[in-house]
N, C-alpha and C. Protein backbone atom coordinates (compact mmCIF):
# COMPACT_ATOMS: atom_id res chain seq x y z
N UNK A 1 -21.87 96.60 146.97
CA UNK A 1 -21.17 97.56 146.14
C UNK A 1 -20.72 96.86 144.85
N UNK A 2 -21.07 97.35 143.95
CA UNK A 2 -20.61 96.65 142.51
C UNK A 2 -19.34 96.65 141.94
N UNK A 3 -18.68 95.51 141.58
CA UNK A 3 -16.98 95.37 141.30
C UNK A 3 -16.84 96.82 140.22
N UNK A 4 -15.87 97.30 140.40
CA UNK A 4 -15.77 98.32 139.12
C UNK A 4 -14.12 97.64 138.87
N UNK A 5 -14.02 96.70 137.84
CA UNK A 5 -12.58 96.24 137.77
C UNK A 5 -12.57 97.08 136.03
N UNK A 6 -11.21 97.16 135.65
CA UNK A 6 -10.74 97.51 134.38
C UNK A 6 -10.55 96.96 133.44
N UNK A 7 -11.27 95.76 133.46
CA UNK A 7 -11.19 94.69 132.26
C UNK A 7 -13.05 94.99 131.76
N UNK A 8 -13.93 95.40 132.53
CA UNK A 8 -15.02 95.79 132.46
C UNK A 8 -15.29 96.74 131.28
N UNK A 9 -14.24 97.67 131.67
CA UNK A 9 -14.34 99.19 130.80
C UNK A 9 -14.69 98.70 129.27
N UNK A 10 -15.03 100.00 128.74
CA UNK A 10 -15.67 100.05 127.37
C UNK A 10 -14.78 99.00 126.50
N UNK A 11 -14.96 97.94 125.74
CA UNK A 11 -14.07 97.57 124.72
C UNK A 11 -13.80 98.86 124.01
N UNK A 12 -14.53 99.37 122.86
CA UNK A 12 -13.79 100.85 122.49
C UNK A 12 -12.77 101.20 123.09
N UNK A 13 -12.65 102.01 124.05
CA UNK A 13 -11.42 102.18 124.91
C UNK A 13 -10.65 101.51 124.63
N UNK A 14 -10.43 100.28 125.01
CA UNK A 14 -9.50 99.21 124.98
C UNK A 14 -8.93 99.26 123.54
N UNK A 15 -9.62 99.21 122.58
CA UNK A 15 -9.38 99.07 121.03
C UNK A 15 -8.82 100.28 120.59
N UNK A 16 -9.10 101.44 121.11
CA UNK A 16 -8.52 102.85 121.28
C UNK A 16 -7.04 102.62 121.61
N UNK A 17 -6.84 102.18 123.02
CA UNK A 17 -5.45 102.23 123.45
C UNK A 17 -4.65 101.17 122.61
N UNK A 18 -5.47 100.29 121.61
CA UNK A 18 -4.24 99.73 121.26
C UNK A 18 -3.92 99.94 119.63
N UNK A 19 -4.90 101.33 119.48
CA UNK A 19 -4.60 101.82 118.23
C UNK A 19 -3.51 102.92 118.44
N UNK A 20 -3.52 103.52 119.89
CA UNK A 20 -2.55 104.37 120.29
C UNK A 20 -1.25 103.71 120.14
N UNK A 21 -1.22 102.63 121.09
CA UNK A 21 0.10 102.10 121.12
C UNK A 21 0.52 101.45 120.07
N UNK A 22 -0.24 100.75 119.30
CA UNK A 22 0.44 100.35 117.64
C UNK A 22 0.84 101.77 116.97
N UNK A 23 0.59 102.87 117.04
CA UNK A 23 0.72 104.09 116.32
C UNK A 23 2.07 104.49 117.11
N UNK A 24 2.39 104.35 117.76
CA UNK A 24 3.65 104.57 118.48
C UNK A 24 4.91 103.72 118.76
N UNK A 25 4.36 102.46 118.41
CA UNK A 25 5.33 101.41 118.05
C UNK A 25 5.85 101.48 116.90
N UNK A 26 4.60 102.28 115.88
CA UNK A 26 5.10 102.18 114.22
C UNK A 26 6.60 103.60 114.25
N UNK A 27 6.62 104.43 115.06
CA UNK A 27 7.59 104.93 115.01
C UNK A 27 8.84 103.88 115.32
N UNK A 28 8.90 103.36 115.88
CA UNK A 28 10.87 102.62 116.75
C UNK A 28 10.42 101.25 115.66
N UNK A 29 10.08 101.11 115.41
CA UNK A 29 10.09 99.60 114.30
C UNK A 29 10.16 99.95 112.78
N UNK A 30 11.36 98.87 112.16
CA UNK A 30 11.13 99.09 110.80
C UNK A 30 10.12 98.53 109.66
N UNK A 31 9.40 97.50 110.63
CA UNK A 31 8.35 96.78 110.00
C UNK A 31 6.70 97.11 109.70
N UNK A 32 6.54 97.77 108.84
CA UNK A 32 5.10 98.42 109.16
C UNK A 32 4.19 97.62 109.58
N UNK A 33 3.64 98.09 110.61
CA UNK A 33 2.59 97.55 111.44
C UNK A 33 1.36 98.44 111.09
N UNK A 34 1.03 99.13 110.15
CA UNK A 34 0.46 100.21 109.75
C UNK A 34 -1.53 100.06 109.91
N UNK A 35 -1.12 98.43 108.96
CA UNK A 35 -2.33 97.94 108.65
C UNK A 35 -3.11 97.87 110.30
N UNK A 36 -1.95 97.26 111.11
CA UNK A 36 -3.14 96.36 112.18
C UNK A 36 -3.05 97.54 113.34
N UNK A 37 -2.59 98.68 113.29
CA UNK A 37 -3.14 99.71 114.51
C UNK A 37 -4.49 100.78 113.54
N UNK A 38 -3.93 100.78 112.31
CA UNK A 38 -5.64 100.91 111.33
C UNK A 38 -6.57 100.47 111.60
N UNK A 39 -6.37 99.24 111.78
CA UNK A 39 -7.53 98.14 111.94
C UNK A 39 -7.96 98.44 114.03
N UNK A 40 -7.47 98.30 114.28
CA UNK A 40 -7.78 98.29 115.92
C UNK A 40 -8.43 99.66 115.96
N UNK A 41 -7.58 100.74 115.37
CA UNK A 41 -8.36 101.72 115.27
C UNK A 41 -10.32 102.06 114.87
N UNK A 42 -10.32 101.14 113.80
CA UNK A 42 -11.21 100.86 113.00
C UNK A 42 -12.61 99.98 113.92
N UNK A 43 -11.79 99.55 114.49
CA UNK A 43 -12.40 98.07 115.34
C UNK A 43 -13.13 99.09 116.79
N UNK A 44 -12.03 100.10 117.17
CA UNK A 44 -12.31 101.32 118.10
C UNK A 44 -13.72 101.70 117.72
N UNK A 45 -13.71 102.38 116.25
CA UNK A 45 -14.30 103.41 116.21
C UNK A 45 -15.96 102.28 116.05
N UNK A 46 -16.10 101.69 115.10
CA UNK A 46 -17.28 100.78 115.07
C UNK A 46 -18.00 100.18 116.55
N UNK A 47 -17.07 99.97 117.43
CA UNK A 47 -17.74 99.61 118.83
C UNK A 47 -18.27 100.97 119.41
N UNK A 48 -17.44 101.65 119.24
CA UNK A 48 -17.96 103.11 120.16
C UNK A 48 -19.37 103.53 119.25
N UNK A 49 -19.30 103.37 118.23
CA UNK A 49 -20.51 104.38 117.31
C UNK A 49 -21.94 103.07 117.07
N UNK A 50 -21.07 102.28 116.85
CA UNK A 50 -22.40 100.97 117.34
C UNK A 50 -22.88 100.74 118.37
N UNK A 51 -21.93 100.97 119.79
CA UNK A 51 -22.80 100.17 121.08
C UNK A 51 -23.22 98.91 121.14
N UNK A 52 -22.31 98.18 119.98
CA UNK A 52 -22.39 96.65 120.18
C UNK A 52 -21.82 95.56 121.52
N UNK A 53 -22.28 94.86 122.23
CA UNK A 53 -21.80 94.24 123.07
C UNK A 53 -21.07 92.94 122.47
N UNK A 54 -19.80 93.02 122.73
CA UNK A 54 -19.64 91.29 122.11
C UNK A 54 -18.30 91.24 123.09
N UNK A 55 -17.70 89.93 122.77
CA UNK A 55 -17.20 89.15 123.45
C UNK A 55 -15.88 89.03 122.52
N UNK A 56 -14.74 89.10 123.31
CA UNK A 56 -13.23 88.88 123.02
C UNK A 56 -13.12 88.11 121.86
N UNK A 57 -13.43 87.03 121.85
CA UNK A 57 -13.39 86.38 120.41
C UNK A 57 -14.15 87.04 119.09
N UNK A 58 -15.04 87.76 119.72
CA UNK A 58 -15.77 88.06 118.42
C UNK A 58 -14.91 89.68 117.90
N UNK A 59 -14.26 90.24 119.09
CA UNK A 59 -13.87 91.96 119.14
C UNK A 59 -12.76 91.27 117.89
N UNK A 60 -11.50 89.84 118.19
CA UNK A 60 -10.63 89.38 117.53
C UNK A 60 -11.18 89.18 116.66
N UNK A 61 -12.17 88.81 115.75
CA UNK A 61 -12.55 88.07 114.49
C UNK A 61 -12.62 89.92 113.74
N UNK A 62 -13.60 90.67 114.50
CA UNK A 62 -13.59 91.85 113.75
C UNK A 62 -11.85 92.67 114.17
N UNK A 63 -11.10 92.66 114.43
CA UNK A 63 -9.54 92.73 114.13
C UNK A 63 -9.20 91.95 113.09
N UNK A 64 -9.12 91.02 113.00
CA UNK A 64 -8.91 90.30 111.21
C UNK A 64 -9.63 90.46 110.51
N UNK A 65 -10.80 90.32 110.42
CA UNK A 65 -11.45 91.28 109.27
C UNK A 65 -10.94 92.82 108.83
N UNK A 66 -11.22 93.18 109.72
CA UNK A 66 -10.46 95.01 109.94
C UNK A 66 -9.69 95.00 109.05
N UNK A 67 -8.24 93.68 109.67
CA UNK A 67 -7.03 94.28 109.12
C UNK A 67 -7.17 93.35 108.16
N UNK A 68 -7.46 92.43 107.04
CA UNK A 68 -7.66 91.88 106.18
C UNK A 68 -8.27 93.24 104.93
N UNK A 69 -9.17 93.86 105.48
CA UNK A 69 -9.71 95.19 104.54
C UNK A 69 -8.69 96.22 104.47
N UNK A 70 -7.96 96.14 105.55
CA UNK A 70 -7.16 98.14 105.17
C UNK A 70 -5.96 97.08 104.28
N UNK A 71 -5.02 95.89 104.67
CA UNK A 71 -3.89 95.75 103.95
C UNK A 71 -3.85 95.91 102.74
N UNK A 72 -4.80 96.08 101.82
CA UNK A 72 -4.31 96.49 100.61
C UNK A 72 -4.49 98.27 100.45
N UNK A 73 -5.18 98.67 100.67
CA UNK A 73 -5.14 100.15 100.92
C UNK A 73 -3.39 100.49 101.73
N UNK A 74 -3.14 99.98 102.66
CA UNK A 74 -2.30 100.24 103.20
C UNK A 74 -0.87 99.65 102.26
N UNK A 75 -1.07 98.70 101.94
CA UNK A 75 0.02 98.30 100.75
C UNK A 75 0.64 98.94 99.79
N UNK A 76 -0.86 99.55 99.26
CA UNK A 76 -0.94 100.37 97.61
C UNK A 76 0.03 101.49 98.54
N UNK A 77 -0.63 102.37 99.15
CA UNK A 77 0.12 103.47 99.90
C UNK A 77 1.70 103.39 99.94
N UNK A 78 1.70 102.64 100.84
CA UNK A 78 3.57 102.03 101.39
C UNK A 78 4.51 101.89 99.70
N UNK A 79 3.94 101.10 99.05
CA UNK A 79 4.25 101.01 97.50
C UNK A 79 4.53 101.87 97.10
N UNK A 80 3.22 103.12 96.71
CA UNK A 80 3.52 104.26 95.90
C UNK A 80 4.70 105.32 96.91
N UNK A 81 5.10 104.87 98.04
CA UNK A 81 6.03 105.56 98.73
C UNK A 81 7.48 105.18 98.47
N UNK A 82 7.66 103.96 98.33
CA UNK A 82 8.91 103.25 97.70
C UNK A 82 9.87 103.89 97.04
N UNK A 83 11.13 103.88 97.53
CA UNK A 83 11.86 104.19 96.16
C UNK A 83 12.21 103.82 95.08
N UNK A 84 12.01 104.36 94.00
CA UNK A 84 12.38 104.04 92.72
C UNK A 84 13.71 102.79 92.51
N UNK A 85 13.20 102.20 91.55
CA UNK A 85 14.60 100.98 91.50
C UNK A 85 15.79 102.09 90.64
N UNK A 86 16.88 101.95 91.33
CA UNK A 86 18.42 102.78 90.39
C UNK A 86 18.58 102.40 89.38
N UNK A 87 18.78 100.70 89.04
CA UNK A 87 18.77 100.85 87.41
C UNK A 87 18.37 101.89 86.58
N UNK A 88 19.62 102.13 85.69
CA UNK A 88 19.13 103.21 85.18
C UNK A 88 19.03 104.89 85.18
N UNK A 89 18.71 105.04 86.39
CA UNK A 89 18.49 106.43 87.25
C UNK A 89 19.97 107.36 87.40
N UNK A 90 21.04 106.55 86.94
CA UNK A 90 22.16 107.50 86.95
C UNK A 90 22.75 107.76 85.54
N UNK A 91 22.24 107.69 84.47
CA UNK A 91 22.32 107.59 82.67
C UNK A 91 23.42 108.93 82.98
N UNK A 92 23.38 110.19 83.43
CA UNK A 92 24.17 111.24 82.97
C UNK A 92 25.59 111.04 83.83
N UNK A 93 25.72 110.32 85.29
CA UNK A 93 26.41 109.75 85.88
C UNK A 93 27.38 109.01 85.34
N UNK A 94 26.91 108.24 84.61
CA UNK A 94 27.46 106.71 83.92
C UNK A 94 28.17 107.11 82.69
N UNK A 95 27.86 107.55 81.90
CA UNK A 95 28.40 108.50 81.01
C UNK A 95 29.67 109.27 81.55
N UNK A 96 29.56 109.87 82.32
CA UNK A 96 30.81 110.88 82.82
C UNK A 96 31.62 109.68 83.67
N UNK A 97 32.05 108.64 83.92
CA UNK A 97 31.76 108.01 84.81
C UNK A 97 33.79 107.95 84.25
N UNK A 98 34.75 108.01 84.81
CA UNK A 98 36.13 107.97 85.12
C UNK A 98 36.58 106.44 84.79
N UNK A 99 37.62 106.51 83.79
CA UNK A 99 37.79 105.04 83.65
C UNK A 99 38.35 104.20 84.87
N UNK A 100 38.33 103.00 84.77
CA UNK A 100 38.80 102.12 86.36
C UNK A 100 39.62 100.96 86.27
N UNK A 101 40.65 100.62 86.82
CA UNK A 101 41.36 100.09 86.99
C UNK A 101 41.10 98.06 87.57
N UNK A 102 41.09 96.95 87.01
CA UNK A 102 40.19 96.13 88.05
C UNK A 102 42.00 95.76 88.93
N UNK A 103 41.36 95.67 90.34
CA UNK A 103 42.58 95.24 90.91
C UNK A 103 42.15 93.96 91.75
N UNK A 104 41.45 93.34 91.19
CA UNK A 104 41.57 91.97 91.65
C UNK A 104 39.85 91.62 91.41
N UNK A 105 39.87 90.57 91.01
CA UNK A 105 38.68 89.58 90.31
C UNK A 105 37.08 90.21 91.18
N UNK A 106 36.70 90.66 90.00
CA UNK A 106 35.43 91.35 90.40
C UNK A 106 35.45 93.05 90.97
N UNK A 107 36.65 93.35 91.12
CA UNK A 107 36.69 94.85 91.93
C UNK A 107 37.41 95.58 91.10
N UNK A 108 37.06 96.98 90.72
CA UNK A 108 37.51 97.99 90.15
C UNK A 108 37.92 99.07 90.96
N UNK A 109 39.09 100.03 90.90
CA UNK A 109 39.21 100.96 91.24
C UNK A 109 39.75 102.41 90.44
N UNK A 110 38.76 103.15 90.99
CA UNK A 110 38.91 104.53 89.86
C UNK A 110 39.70 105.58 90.43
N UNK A 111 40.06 106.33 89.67
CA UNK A 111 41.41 107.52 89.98
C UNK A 111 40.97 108.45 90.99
N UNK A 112 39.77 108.84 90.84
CA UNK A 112 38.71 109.79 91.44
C UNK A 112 37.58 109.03 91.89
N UNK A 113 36.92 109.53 93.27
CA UNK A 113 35.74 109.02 93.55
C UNK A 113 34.63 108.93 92.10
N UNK A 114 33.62 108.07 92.03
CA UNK A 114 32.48 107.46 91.39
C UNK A 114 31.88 107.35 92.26
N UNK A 115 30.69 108.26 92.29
CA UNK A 115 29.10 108.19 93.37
C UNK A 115 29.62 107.55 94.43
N UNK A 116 30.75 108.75 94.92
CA UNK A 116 31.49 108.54 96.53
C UNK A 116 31.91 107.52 96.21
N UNK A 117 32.69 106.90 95.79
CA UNK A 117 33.19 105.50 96.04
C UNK A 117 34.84 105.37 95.15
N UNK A 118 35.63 105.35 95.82
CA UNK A 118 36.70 104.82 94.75
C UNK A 118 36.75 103.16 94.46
N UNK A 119 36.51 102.45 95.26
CA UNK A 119 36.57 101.00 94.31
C UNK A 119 34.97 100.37 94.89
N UNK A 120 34.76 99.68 93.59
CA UNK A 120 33.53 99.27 93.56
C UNK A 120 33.80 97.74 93.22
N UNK A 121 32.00 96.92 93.27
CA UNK A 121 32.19 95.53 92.83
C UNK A 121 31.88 95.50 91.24
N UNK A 122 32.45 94.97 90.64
CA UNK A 122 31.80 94.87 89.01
C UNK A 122 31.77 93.53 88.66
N UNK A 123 30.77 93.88 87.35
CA UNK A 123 30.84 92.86 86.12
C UNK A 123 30.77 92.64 85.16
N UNK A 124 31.04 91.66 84.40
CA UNK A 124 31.87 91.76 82.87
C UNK A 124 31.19 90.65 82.12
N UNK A 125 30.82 90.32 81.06
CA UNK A 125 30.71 89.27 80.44
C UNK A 125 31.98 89.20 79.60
N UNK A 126 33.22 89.76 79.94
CA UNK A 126 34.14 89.62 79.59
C UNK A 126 35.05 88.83 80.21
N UNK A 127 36.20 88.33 80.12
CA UNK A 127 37.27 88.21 81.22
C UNK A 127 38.31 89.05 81.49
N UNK A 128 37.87 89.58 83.03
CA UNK A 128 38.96 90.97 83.31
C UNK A 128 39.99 90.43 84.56
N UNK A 129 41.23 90.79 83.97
CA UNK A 129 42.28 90.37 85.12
C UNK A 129 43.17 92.05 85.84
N UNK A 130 43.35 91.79 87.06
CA UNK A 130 44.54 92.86 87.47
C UNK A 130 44.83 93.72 86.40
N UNK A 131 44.52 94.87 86.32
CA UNK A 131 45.52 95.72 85.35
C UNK A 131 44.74 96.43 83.80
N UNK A 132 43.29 95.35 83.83
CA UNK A 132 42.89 95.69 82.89
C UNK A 132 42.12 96.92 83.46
N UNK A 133 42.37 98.16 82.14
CA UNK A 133 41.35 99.19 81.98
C UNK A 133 39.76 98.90 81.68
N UNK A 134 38.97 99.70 82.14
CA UNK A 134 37.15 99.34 82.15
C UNK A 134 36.44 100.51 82.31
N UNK A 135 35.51 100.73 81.73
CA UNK A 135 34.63 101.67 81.66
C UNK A 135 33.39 101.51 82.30
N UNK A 136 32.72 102.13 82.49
CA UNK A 136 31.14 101.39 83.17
C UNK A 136 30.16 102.05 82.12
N UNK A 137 29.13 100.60 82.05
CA UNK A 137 28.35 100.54 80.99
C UNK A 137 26.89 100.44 81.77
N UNK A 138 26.87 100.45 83.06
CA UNK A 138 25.74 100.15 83.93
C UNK A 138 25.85 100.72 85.72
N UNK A 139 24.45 100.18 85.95
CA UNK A 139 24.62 100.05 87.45
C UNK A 139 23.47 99.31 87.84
N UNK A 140 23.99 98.05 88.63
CA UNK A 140 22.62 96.92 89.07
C UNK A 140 22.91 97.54 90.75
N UNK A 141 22.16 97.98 91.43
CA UNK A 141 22.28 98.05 93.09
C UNK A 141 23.78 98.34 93.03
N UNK A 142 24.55 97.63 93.89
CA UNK A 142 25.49 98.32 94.28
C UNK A 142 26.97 97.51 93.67
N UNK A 143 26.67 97.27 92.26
CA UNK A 143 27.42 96.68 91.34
C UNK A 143 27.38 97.19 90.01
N UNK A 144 28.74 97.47 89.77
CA UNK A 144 28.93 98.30 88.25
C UNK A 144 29.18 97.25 87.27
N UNK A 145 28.50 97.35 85.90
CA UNK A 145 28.74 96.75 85.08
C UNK A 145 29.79 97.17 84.14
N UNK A 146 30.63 96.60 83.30
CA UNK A 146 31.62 97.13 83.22
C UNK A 146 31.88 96.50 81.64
N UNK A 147 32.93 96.88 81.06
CA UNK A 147 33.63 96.69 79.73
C UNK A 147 34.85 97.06 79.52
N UNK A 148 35.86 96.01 79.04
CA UNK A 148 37.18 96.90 78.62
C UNK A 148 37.03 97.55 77.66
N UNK A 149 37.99 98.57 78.15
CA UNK A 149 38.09 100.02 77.97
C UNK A 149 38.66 101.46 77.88
C-alpha cells in the first residue's frame, strides 16, 4: 500500500496555504508583510499552472525571487497610501491659532483648546521664559513653532 503522508501533497497547495495564512496575519500585524504572502502566492500560482517538480530549496529560491519582484510594486503602493507630512497642512488653523502663554521652558499654554490641545511643546529661535506671550508661526509633528507675541 503506498505511504500517502502530507508532506507529499502538491507544493502548490502548500504555497497556497501560506499565501492564506500570510494574508491573515497581514490583518493583526502592523508590519506589512504584504510583499512575501504576494510572493508565496505567486510562487502558488506558477507551480500549479507549470507542473514543475522541484525541491524545497529550489520552491525557497523562487520565494526570494518572487518577493524580491513584487517589493517594489508593493512599496510604490503602501507609499502612495501614506499620509501626507502636516507641515504645513494646517495654514488656515495656524492663522486663527489663540495666543499662548509659555509656562515653563519649551511648553505653551493657550486660553482655549488649539487642535484639541491646551498646552503644547514649542519652539523659538527666540528666548522665551514663564509669562511670555507667543503666537504660533508653525507646526513640525507634534511641536509648535512659536514667536513673541
Amino acid at each position: 500500500m503506498p505511504s500517502t503522508s502530507h508532506w507529499s501533497a502538491d507544493p502548490a497547495l502548500w504555497w497556497g496555504a501560506i499565501a492564506v495564512a500570510g494574508l491573515a496575519l497581514e490583518a493583526f500585524v502592523t508590519t506589512p508583510l504584504l510583499f512575501l504572502w504576494l510572493a508565496a502566492g505567486v510562487v502558488a500560482l506558477l507551480l500549479w499552472l507549470t507542473g514543475l517538480q522541484t525541491t524545497p530549496p529550489e520552491q525557497l529560491l523562487l520565494l526570494g525571487l518572487c518577493s524580491a519582484a513584487t517589493y517594489p510594486l508593493v512599496r510604490h503602493t503602501l507609499r502612495r497610501r501614506a499620509a501626507p507630512p502636516t507641515t504645513g497642512a494646517f495654514d488656515e488653523q495656524i492663522a486663527a491659532a489663540p495666543p499662548a502663554t509659555i509656562t515653563e521652558e519649551g511648553t505653551a499654554r493657550f486660553d482655549r483648546p488649539f487642535l484639541g490641545a491646551r498646552e503644547w511643546a514649542v519652539l523659538s529661535e527666540e528666548e522665551l521664559r514663564p509669562g511670555d506671550r507667543v503666537r504660533v508661526t508653525d507646526l513640525q509633528g507634534n511641536t509648535l513653532i512659536v514667536t513673541k507675541g
